[in-house]
C-alpha atoms as a PDB file:
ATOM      1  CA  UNK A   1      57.415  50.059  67.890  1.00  0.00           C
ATOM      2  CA  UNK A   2      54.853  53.271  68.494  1.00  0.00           C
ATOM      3  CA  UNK A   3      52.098  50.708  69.215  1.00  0.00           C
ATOM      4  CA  UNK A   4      54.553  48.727  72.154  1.00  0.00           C
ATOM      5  CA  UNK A   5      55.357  52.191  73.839  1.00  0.00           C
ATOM      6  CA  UNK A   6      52.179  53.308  74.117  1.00  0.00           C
ATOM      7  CA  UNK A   7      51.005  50.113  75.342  1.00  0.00           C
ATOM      8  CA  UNK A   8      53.595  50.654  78.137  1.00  0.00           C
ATOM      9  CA  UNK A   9      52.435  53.875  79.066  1.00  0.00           C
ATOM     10  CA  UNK A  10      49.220  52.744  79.425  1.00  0.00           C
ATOM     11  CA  UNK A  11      50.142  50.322  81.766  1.00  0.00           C
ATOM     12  CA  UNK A  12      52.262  52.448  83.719  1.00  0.00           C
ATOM     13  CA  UNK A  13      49.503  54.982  84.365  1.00  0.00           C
ATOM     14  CA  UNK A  14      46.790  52.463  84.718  1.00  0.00           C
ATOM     15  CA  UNK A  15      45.183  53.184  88.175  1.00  0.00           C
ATOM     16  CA  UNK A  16      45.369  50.235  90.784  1.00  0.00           C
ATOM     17  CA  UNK A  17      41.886  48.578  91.658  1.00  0.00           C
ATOM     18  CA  UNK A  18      41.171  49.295  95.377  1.00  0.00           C
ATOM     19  CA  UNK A  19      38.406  47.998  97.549  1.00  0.00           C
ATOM     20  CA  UNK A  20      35.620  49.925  97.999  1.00  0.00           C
ATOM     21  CA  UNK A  21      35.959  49.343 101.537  1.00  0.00           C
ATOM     22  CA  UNK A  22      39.416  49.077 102.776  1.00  0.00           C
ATOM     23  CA  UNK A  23      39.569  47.039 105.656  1.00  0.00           C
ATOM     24  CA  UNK A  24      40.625  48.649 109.216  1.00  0.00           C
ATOM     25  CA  UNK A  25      43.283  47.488 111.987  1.00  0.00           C
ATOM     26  CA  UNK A  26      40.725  47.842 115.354  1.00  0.00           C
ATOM     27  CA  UNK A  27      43.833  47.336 116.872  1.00  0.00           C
ATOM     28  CA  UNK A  28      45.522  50.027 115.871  1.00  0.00           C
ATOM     29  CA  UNK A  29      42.506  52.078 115.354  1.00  0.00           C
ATOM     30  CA  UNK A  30      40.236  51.613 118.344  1.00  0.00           C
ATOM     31  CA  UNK A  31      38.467  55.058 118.740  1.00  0.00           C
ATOM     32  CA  UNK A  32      34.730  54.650 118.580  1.00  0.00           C
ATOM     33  CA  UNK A  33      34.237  56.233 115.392  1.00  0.00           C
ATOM     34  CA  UNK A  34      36.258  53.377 114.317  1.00  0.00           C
ATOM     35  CA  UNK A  35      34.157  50.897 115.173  1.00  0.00           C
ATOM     36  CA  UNK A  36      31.436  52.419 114.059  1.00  0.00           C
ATOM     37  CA  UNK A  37      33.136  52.511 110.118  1.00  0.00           C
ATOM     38  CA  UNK A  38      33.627  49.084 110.782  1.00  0.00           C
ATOM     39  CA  UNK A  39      29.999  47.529 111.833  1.00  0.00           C
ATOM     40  CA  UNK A  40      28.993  50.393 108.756  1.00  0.00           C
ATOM     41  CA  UNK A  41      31.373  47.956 106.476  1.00  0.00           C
ATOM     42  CA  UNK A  42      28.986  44.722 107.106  1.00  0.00           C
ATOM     43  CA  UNK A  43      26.309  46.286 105.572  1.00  0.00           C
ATOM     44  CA  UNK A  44      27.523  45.743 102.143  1.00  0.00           C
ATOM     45  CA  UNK A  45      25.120  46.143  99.368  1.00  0.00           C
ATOM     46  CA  UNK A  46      25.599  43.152  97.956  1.00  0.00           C
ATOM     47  CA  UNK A  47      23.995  41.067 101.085  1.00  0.00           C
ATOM     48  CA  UNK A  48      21.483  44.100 101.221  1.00  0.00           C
ATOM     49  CA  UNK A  49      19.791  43.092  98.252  1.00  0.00           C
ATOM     50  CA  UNK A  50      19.838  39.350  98.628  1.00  0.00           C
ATOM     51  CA  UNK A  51      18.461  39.113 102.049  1.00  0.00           C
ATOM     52  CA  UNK A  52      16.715  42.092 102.946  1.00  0.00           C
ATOM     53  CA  UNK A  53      14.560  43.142  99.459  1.00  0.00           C
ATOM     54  CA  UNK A  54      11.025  41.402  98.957  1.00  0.00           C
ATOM     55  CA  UNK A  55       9.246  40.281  95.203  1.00  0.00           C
ATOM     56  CA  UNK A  56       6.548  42.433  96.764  1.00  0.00           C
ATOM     57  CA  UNK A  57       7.893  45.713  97.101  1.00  0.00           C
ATOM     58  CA  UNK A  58       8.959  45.786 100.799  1.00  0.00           C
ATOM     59  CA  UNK A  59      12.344  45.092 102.779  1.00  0.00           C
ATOM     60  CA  UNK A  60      13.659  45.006 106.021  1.00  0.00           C
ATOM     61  CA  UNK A  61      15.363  48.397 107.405  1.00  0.00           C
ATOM     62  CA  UNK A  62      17.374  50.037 110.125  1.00  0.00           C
ATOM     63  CA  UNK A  63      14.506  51.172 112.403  1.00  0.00           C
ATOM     64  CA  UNK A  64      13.162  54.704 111.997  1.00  0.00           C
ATOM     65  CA  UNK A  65      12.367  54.288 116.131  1.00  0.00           C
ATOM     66  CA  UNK A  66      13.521  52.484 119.053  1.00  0.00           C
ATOM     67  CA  UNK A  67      11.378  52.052 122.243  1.00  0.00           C
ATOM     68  CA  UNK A  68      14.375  51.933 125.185  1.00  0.00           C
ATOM     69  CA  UNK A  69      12.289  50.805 128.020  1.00  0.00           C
ATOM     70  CA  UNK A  70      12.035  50.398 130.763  1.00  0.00           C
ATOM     71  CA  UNK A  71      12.066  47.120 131.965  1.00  0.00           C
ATOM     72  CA  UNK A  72       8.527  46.421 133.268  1.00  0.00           C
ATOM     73  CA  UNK A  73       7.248  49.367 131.933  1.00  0.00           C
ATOM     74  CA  UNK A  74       4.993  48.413 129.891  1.00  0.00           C
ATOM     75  CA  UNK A  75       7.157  48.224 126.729  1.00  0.00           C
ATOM     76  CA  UNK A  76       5.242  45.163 125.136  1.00  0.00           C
ATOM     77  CA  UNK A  77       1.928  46.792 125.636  1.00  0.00           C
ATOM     78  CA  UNK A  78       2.764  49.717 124.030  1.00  0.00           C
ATOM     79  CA  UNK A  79       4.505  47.930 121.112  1.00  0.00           C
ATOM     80  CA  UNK A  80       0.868  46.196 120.463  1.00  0.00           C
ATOM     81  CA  UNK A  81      -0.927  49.271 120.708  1.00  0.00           C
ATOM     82  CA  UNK A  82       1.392  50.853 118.227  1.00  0.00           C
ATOM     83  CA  UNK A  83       1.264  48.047 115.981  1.00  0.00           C
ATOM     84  CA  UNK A  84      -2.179  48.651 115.108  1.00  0.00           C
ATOM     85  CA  UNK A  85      -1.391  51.302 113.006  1.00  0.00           C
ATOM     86  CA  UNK A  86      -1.108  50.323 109.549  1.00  0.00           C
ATOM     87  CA  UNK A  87       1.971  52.183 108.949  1.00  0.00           C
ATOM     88  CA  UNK A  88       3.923  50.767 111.451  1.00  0.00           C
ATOM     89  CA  UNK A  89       6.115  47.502 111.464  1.00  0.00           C
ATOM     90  CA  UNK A  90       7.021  46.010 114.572  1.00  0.00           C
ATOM     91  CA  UNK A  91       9.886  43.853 115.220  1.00  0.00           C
ATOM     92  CA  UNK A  92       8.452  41.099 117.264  1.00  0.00           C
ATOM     93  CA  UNK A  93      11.317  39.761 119.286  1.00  0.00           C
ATOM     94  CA  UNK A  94      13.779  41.919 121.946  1.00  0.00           C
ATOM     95  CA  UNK A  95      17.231  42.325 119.858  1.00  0.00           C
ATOM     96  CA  UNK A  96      19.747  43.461 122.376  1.00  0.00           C
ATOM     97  CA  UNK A  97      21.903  44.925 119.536  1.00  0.00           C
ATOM     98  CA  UNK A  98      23.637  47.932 121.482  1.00  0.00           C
ATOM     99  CA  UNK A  99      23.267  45.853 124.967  1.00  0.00           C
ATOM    100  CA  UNK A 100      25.329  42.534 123.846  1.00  0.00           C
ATOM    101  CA  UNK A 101      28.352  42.871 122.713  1.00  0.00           C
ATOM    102  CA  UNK A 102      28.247  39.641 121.252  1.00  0.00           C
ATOM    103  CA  UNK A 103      25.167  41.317 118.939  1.00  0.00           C
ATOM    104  CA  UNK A 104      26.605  44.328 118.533  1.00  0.00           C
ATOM    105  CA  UNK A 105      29.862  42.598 116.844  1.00  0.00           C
ATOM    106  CA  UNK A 106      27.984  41.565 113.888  1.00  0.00           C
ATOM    107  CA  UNK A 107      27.401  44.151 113.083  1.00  0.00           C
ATOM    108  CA  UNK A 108      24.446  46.313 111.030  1.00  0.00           C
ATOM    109  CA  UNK A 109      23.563  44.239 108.381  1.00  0.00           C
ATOM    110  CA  UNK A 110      22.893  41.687 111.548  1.00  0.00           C
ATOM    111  CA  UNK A 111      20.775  44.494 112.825  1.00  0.00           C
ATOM    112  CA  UNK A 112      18.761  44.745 109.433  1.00  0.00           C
ATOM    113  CA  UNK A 113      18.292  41.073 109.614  1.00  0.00           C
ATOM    114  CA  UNK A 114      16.533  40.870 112.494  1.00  0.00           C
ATOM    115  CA  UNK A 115      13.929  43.268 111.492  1.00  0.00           C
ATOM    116  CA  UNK A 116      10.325  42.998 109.717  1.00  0.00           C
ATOM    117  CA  UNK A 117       9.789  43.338 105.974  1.00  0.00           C
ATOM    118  CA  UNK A 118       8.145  47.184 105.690  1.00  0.00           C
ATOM    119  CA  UNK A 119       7.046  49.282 102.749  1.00  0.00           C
ATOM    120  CA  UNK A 120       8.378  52.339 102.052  1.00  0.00           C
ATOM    121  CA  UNK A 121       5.787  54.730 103.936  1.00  0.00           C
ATOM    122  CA  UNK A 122       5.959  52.581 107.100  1.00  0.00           C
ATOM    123  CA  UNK A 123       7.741  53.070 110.369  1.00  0.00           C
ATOM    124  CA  UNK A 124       9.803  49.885 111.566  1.00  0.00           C
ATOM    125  CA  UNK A 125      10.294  50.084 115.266  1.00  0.00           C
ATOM    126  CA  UNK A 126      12.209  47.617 117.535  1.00  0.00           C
ATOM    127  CA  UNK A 127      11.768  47.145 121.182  1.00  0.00           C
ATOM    128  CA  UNK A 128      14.557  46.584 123.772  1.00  0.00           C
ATOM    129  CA  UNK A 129      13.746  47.697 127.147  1.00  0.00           C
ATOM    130  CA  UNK A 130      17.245  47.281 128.102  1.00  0.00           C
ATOM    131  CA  UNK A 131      18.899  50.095 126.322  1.00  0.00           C
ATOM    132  CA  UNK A 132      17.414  52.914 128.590  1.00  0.00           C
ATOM    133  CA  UNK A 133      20.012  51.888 131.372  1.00  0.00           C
ATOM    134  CA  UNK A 134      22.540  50.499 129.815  1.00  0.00           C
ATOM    135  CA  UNK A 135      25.901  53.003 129.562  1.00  0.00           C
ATOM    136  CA  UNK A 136      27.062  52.358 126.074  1.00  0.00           C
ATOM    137  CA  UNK A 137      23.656  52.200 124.228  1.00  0.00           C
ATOM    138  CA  UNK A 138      23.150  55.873 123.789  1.00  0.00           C
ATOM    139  CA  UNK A 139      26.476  57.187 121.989  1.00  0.00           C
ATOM    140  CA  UNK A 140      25.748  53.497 119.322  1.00  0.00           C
ATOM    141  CA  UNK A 141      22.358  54.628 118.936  1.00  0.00           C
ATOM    142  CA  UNK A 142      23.797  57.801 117.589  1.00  0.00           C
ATOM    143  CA  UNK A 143      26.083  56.802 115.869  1.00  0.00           C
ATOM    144  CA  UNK A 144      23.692  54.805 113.803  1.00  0.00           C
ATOM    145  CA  UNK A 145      21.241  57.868 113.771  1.00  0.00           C
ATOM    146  CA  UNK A 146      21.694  60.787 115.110  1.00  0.00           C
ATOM    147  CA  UNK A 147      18.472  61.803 114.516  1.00  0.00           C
ATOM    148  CA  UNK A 148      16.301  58.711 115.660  1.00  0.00           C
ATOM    149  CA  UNK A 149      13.225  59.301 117.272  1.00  0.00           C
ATOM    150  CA  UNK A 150      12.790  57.561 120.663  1.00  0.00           C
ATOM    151  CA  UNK A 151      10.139  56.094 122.865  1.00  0.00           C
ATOM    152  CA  UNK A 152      10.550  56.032 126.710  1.00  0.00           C
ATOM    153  CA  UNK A 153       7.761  54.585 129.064  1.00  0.00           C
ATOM    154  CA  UNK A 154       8.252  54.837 132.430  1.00  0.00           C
ATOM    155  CA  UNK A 155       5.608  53.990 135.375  1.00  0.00           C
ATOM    156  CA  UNK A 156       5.905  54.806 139.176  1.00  0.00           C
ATOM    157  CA  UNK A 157       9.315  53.860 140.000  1.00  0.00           C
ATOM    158  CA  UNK A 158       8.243  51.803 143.513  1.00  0.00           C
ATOM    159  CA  UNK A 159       5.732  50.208 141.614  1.00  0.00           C
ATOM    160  CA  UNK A 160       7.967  49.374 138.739  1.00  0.00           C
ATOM    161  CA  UNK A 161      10.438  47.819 141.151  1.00  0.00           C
ATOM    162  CA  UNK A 162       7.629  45.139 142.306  1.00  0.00           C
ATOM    163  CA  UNK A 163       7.212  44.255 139.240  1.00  0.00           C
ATOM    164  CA  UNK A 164      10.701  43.778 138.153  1.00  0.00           C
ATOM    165  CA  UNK A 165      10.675  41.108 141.290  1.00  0.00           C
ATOM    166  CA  UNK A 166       7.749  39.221 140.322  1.00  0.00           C
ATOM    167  CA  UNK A 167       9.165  38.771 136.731  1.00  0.00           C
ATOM    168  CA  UNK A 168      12.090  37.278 137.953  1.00  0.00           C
ATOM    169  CA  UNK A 169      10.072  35.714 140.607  1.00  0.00           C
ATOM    170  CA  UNK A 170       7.876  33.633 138.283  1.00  0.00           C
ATOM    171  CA  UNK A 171      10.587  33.215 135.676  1.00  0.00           C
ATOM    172  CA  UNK A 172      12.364  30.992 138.591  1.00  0.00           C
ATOM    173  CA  UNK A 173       9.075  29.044 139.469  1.00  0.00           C
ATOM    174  CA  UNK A 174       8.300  28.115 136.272  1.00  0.00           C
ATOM    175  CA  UNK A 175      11.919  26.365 136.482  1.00  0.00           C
ATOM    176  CA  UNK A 176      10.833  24.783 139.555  1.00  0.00           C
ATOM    177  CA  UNK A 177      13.471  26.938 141.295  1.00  0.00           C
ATOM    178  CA  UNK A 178      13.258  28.468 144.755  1.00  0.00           C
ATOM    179  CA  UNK A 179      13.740  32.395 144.528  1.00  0.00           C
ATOM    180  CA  UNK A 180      14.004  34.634 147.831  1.00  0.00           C
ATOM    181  CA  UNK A 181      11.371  36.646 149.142  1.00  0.00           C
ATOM    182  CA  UNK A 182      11.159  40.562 148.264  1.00  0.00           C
ATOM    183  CA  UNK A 183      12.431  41.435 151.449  1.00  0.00           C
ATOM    184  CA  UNK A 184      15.460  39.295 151.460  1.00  0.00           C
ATOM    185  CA  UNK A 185      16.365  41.944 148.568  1.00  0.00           C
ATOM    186  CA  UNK A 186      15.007  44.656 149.680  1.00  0.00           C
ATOM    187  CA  UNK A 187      16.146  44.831 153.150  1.00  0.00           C
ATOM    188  CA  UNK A 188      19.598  44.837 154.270  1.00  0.00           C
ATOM    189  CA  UNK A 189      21.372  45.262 157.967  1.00  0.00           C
ATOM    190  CA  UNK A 190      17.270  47.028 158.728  1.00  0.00           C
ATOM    191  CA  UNK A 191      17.434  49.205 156.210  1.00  0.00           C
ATOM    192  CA  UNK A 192      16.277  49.659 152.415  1.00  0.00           C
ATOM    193  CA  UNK A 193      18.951  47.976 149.886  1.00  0.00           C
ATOM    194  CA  UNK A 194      19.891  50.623 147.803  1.00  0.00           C
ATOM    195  CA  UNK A 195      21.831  48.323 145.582  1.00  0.00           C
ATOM    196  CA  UNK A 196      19.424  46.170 144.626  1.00  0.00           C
ATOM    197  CA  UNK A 197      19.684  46.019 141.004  1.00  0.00           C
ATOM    198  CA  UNK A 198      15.673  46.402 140.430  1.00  0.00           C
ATOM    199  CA  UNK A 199      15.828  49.823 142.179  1.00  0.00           C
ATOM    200  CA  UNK A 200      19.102  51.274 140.508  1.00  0.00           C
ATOM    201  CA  UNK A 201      17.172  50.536 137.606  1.00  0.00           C
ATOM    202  CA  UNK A 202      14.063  52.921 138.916  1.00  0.00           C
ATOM    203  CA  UNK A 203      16.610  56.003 139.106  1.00  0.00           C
ATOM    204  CA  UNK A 204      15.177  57.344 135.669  1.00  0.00           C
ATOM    205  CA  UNK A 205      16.952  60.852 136.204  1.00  0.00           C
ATOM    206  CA  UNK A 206      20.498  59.390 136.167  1.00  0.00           C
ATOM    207  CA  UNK A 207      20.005  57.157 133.079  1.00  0.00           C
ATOM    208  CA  UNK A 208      17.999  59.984 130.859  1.00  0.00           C
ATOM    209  CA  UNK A 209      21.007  62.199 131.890  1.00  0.00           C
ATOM    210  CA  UNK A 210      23.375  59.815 129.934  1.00  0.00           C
ATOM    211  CA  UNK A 211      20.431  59.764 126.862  1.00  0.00           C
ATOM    212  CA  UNK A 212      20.348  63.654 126.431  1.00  0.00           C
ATOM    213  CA  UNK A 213      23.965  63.815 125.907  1.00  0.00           C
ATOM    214  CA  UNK A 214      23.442  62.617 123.008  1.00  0.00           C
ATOM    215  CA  UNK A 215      19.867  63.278 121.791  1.00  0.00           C
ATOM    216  CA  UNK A 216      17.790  66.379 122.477  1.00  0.00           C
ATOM    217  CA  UNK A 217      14.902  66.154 124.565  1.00  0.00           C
ATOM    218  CA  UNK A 218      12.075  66.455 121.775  1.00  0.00           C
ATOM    219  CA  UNK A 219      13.539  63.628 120.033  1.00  0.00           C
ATOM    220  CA  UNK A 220      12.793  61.159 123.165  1.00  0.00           C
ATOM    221  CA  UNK A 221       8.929  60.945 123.522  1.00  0.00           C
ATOM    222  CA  UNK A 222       8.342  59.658 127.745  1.00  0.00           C
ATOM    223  CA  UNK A 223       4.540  57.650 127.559  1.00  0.00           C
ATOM    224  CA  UNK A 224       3.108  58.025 131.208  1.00  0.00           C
ATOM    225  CA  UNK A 225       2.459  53.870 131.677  1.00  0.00           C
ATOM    226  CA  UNK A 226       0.609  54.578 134.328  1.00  0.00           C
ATOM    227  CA  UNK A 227      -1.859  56.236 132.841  1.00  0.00           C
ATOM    228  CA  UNK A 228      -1.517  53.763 129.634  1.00  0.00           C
ATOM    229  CA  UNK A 229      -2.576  50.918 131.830  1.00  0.00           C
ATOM    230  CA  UNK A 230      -5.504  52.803 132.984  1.00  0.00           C
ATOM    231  CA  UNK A 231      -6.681  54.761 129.907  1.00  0.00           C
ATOM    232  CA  UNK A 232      -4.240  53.805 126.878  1.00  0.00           C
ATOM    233  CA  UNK A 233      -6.020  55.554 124.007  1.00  0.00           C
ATOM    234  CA  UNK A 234      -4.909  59.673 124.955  1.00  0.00           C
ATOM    235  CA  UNK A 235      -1.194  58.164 125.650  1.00  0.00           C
ATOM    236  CA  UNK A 236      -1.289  56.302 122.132  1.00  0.00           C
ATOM    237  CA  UNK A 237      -2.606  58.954 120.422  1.00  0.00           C
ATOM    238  CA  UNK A 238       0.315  61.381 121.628  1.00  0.00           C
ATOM    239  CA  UNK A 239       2.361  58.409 120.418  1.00  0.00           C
ATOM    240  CA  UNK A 240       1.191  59.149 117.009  1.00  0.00           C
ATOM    241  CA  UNK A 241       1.145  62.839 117.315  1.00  0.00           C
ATOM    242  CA  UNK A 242       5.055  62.167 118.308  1.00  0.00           C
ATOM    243  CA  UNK A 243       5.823  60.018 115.255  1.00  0.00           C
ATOM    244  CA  UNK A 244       4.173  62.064 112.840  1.00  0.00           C
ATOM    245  CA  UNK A 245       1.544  59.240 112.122  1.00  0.00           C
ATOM    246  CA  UNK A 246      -1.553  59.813 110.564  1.00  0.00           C
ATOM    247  CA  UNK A 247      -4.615  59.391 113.006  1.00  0.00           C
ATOM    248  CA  UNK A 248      -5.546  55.784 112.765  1.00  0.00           C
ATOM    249  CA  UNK A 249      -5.732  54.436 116.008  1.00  0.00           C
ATOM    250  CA  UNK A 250      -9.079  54.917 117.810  1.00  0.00           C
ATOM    251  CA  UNK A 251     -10.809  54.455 121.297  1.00  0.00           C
ATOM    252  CA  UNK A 252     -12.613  51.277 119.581  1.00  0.00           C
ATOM    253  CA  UNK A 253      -9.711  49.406 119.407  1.00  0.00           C
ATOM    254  CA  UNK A 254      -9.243  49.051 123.353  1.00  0.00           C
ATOM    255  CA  UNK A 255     -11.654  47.518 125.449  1.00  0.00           C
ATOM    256  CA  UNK A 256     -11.239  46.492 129.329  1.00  0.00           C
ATOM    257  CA  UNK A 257     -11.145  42.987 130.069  1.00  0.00           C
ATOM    258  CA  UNK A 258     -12.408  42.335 133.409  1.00  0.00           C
ATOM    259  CA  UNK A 259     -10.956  38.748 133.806  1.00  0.00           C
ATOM    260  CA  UNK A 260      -7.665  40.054 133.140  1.00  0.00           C
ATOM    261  CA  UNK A 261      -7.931  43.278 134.852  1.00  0.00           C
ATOM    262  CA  UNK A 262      -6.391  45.398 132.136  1.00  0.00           C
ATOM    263  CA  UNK A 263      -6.931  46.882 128.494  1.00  0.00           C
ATOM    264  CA  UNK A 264      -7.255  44.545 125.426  1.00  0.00           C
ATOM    265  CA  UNK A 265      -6.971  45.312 121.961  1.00  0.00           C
ATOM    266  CA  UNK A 266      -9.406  44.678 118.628  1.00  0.00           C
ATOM    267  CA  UNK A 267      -8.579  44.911 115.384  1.00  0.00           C
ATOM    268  CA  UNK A 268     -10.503  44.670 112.445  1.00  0.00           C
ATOM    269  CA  UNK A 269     -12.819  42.373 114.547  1.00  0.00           C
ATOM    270  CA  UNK A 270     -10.174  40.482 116.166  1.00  0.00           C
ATOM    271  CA  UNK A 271      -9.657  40.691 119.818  1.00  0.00           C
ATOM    272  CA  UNK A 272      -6.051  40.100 121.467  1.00  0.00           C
ATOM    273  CA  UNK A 273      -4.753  40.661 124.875  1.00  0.00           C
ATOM    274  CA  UNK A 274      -1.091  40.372 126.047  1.00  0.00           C
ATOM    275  CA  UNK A 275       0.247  37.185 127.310  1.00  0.00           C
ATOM    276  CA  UNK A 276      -0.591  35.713 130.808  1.00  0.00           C
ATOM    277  CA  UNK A 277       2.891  37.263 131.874  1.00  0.00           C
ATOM    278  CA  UNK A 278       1.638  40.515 132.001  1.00  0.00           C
ATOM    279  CA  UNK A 279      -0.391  42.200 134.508  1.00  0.00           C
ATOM    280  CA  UNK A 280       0.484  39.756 136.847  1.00  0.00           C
ATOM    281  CA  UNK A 281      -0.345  40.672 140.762  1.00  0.00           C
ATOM    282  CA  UNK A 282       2.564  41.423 142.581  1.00  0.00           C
ATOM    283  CA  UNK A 283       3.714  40.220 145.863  1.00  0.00           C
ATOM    284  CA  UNK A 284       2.137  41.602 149.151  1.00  0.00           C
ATOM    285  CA  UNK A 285       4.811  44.623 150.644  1.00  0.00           C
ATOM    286  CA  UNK A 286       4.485  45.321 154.015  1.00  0.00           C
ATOM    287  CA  UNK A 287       3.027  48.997 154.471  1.00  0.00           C
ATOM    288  CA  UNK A 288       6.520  50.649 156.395  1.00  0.00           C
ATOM    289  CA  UNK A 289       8.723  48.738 153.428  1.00  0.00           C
ATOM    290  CA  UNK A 290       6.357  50.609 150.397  1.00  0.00           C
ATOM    291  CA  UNK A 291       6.685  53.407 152.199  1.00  0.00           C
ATOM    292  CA  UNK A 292      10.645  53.388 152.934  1.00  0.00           C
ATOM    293  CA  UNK A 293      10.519  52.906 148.623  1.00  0.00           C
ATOM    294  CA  UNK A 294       8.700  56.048 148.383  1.00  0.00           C
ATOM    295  CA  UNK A 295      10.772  58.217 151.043  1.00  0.00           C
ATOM    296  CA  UNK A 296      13.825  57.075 148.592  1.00  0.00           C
ATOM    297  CA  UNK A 297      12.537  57.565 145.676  1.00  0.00           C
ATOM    298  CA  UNK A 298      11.358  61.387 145.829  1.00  0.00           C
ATOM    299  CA  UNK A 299      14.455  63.242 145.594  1.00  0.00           C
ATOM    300  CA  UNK A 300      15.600  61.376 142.310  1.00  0.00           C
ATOM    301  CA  UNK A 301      11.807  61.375 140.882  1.00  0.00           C
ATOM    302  CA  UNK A 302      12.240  65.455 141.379  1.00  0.00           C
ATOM    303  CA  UNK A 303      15.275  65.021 139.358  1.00  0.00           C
ATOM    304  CA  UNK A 304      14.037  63.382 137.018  1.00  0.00           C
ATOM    305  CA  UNK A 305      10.662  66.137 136.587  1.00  0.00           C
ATOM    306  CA  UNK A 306      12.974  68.774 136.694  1.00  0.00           C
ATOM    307  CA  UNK A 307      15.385  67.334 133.784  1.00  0.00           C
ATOM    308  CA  UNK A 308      11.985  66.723 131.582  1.00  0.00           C
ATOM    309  CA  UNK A 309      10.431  69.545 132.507  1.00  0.00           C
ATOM    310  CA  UNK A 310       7.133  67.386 133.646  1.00  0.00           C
ATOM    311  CA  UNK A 311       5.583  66.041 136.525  1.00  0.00           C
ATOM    312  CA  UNK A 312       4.314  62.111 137.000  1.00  0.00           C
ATOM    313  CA  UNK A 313       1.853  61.016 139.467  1.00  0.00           C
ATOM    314  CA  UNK A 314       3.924  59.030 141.300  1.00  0.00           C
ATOM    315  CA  UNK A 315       4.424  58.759 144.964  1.00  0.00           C
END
């Protein structure tokens, strides 16, 4: 009789088994911070360790540091130059994760997924040059890490608008599609088309606004790719200064190409240049229409010097 009461005591006070991570209504809870608990629940450990953990040692990991553009910035370059440090991994593909909502559903552990295998004393970096102007991508970026270290290149904003056209220009040629002209976008009822998507996208000062309300300006490292294009070792080597790498990268592993017309790399003897894509001449501007570009762009390019607290040679 004492042995069948206490066994139904014991079952009274017998604590239910919960899951370790309840599931959540996003329709009744919809707040950001929300979300965010529920992209965080994807990342269970169990998938963690299947997918993402090497026989060798290494694994794939959130990134450490995210370069957010811009678009025709020079992005890729400086991804290649980065990448030959040793302790650097390099996702090699753009992943859109904060752009696409369609990415950004799945959640992180579809984040970790898409990046390298790394060792534990490397940096893994991923490159989407979209996130600079998109709205939402700051506050997610946060969210993920608040304390992410970020890499911004930015080149003369006219100059960056050219080649935003000739991307798209070539992209529709190789299609065998016709495409406009440059002044069919730029031009509208005689005057400059402000809302041409190419130069909303060279207003730097109203997109970095939206980035420092969430991260403080020393976290956000701006490379000059300008001057990249035309001397990349100094701007790499403040690159490395930024990300608390050891000084591996030298002047020896750039040399100028004078087919191409830009900067290639070598690397332990091996000698790579971007893809034909790059560096590509852009289309011939009439004089008054480059300089209508620059009359616009001054006022926000003083913006933009006086929210960074440095100048640019641009126009």
């Amino acid at each position: 009789m004492a042995a069948f009461l206490l066994g139904a005591v014991l079952l009274i006070v017998q604590p239910q088994i919960v899951p370790s991570t309840p599931a959540i209504d996003l329709k009744a809870e919809t707040s950001p911070q929300s979300v965010e608990r529920e992209l965080l629940k994807k990342t269970s450990p169990k998938n963690y360790f299947k997918e993402n953990i090497h026989s060798n040692g290494s694994c794939r990991q959130l990134p450490q540091t995210i370069i957010i553009g811009v678009r025709k910035g020079g992005t890729r370059a400086l991804l290649e130059m980065l990448s030959l440090h040793p302790d650097i991994a390099a996702a090699e593909t753009e992943v859109h994760f904060f752009d696409w909502e369609d990415h950004y559903r799945n959640g992180l552990q579809w984040y970790i997924n898409q990046m390298p295998f790394s060792y534990p004393h490397q940096i893994t970096v991923e490159k989407t040059p979209a996130y600079f102007t998109s709205p939402k991508v700051p506050e997610r970026v946060y969210n993920m890490n608040h304390s992410m270290r970020l890499l911004l290149i930015l080149r003369d904003p006219s100059e960056r608008v050219l080649s935003d056209y000739t991307q798209v220009f070539y992209n529709h040629m190789q299609k065998h599609k016709p495409y406009p002209s440059i002044e069919q976008f730029l031009i509208k009822d005689g005057e400059l088309n402000v809302d041409y998507k190419a130069i909303n996208r060279s207003l730097y000062y109203i997109h970095m606004q939206n980035w420092l309300k969430y991260f403080p300006l020393d976290h956000i490292h701006i490379v000059d790719g300008d001057k990249l294009i035309k001397d990349p070792f100094p701007e790499i080597e403040k690159v490395e200064r930024f990300l608390k790498l050891s000084p591996q990268i030298n002047a020896s592993n750039f040399y100028f190409n004078k087919t191409k017309g830009f900067y290639c790399l070598r690397d332990s003897g091996r000698e790579r240049c971007l893809h034909e894509s790059k560096g590509r001449a852009h289309p011939q501007v009439d004089t008054w229409l480059l300089q209508k570009l620059h009359e616009y762009f001054h006022e926000p390019n003083k913006k933009f010097f006086e929210l960074v607290g440095r100048t640019f040679d641009w126009h």
